[in-house]
C-alpha atoms as a PDB file:
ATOM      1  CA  UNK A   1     144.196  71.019 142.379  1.00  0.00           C
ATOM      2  CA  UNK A   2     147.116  70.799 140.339  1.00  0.00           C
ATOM      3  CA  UNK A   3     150.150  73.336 140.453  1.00  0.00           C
ATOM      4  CA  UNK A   4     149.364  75.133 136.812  1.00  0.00           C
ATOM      5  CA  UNK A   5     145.772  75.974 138.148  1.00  0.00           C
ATOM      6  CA  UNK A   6     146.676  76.883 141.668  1.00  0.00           C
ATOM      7  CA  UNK A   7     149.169  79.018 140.352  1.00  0.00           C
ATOM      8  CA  UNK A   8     146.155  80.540 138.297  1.00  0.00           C
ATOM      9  CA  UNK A   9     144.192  81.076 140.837  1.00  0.00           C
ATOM     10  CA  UNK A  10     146.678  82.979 143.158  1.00  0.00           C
ATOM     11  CA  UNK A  11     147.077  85.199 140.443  1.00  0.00           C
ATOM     12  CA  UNK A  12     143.475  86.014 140.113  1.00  0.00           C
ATOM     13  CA  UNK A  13     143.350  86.484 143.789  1.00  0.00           C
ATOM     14  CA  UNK A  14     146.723  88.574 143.756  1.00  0.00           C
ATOM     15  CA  UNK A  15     144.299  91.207 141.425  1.00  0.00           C
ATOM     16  CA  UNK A  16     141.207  91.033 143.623  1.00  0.00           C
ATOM     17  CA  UNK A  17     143.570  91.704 146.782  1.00  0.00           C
ATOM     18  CA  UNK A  18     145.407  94.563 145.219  1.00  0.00           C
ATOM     19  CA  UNK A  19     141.569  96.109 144.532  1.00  0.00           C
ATOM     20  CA  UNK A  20     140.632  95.075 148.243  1.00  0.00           C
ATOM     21  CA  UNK A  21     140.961  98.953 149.877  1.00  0.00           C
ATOM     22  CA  UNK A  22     137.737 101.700 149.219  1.00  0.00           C
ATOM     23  CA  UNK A  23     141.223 104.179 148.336  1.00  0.00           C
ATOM     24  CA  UNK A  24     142.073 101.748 145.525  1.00  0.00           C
ATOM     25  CA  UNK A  25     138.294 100.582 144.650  1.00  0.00           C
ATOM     26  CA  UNK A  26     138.014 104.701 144.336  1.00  0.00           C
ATOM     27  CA  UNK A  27     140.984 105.411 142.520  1.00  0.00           C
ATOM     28  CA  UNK A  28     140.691 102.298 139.707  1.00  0.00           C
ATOM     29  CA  UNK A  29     136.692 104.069 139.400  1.00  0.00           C
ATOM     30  CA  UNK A  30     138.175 107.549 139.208  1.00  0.00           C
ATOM     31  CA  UNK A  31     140.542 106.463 136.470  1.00  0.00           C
ATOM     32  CA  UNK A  32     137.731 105.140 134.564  1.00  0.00           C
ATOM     33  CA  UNK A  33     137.107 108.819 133.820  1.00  0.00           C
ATOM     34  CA  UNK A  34     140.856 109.205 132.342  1.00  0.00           C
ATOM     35  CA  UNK A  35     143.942 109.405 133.533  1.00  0.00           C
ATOM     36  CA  UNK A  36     145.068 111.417 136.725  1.00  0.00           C
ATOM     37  CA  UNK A  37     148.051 112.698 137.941  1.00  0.00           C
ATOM     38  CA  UNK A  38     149.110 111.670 141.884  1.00  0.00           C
ATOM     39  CA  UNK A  39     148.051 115.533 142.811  1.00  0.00           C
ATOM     40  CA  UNK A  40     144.738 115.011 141.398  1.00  0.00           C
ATOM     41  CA  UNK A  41     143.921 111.780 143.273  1.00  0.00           C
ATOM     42  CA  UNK A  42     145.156 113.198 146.714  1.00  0.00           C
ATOM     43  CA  UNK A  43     143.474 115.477 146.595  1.00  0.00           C
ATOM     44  CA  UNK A  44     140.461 113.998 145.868  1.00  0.00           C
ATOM     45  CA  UNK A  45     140.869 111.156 147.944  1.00  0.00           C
ATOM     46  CA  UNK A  46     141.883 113.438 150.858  1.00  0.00           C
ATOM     47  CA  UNK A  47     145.402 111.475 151.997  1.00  0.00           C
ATOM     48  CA  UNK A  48     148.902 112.062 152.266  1.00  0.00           C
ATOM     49  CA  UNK A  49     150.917 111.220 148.978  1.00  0.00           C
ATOM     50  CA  UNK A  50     153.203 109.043 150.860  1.00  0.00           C
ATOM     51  CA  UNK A  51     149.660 107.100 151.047  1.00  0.00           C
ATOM     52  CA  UNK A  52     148.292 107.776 147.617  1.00  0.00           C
ATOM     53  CA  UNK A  53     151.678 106.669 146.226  1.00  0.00           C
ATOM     54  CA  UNK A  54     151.325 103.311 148.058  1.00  0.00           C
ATOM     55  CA  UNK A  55     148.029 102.660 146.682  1.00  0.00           C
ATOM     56  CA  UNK A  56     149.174 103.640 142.744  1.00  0.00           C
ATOM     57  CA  UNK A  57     152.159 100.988 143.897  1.00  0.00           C
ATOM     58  CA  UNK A  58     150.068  98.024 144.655  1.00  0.00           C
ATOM     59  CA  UNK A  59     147.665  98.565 141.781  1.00  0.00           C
ATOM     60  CA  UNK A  60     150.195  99.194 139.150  1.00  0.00           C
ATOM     61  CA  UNK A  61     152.154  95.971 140.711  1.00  0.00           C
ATOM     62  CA  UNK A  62     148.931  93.986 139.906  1.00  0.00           C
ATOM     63  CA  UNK A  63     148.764  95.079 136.587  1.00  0.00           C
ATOM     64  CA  UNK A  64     145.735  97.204 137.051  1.00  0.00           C
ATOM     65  CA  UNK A  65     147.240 100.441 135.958  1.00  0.00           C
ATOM     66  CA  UNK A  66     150.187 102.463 134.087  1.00  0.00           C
ATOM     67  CA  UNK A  67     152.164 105.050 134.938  1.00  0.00           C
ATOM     68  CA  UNK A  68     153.306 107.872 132.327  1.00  0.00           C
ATOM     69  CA  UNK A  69     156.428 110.502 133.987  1.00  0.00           C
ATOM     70  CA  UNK A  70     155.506 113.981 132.196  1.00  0.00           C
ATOM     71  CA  UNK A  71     158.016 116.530 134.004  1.00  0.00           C
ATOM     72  CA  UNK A  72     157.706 116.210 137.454  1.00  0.00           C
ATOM     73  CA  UNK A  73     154.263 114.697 137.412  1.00  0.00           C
ATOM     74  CA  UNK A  74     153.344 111.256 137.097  1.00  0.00           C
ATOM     75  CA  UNK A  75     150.007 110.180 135.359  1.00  0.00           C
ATOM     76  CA  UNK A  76     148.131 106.921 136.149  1.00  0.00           C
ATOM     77  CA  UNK A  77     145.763 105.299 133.765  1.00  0.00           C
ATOM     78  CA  UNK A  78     143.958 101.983 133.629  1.00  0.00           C
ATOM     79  CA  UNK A  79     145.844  99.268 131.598  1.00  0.00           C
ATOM     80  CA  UNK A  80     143.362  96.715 131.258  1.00  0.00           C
ATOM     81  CA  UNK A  81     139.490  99.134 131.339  1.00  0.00           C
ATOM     82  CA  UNK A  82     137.410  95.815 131.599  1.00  0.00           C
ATOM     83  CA  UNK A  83     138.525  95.776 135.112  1.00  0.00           C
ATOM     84  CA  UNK A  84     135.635  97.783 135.155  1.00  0.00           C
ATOM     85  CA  UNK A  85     133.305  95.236 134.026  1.00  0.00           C
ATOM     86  CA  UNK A  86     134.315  93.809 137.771  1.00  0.00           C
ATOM     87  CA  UNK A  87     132.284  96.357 139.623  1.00  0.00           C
ATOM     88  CA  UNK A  88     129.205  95.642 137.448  1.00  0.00           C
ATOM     89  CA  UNK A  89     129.285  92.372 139.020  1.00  0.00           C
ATOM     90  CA  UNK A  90     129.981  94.014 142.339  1.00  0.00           C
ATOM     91  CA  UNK A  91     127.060  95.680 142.012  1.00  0.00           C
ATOM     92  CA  UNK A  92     124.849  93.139 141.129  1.00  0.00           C
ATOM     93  CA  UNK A  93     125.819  91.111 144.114  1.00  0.00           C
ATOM     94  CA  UNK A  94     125.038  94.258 146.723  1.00  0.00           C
ATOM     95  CA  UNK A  95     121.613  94.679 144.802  1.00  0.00           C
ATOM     96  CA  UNK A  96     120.934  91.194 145.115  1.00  0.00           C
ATOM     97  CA  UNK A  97     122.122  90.498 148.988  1.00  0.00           C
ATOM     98  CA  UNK A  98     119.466  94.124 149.514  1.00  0.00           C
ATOM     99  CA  UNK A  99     116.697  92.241 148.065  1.00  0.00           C
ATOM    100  CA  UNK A 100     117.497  89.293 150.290  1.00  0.00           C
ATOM    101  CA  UNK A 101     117.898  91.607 153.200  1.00  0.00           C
ATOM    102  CA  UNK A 102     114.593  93.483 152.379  1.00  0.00           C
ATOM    103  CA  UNK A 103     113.190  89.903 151.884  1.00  0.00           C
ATOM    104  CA  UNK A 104     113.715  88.602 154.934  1.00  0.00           C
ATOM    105  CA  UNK A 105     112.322  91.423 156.844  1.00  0.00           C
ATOM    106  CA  UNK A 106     109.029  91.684 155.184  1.00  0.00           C
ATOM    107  CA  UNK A 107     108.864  87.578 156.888  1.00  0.00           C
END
């Protein structure tokens, strides 16, 4: 593998690692909906903000989302949506590896 697509494919994986938390799967799904402000997503999500924050950090870092100050609020919103296209495929993989699974226990 040469340097141009190894460098390519470490920043693919930087995206799928910055996704890589059920918080940040959660939050990128939750956004889907519209944007949120950091109050709305800890408190949906249940965790500090120090740990919400974090999350927002990493994802935003990747590229996955924005950030808008209004006030004192910040508002988060998904820069790229077909990320979302990402957890069709998702899906389709857990459907398949169920059939498998249901598969081999009817043998």
């Amino acid at each position: 593998m040469d340097a141009k697509t190894k460098q390519k494919y470490e920043a693919r994986a930087q995206i799928i690692k910055a996704m890589a938390h059920p918080s940040r799967l959660f939050i990128v799904d939750e956004l889907s909906r519209g944007e949120r402000c950091v109050c709305e997503l800890r408190d949906m999500i249940g965790a500090d903000i120090s740990t919400i924050s974090k999350h927002l950090s990493v994802l935003k870092g990747a590229g996955i989302l924005e950030d808008e100050k209004r006030g004192l609020q910040v508002f988060y919103r998904l820069r790229v949506p077909c990320i979302l296209n990402f957890f069709g495929c998702v899906e389709d993989v857990l459907v398949a590896n169920a059939r498998r699974g249901a598969a081999v226990v009817k043998k």
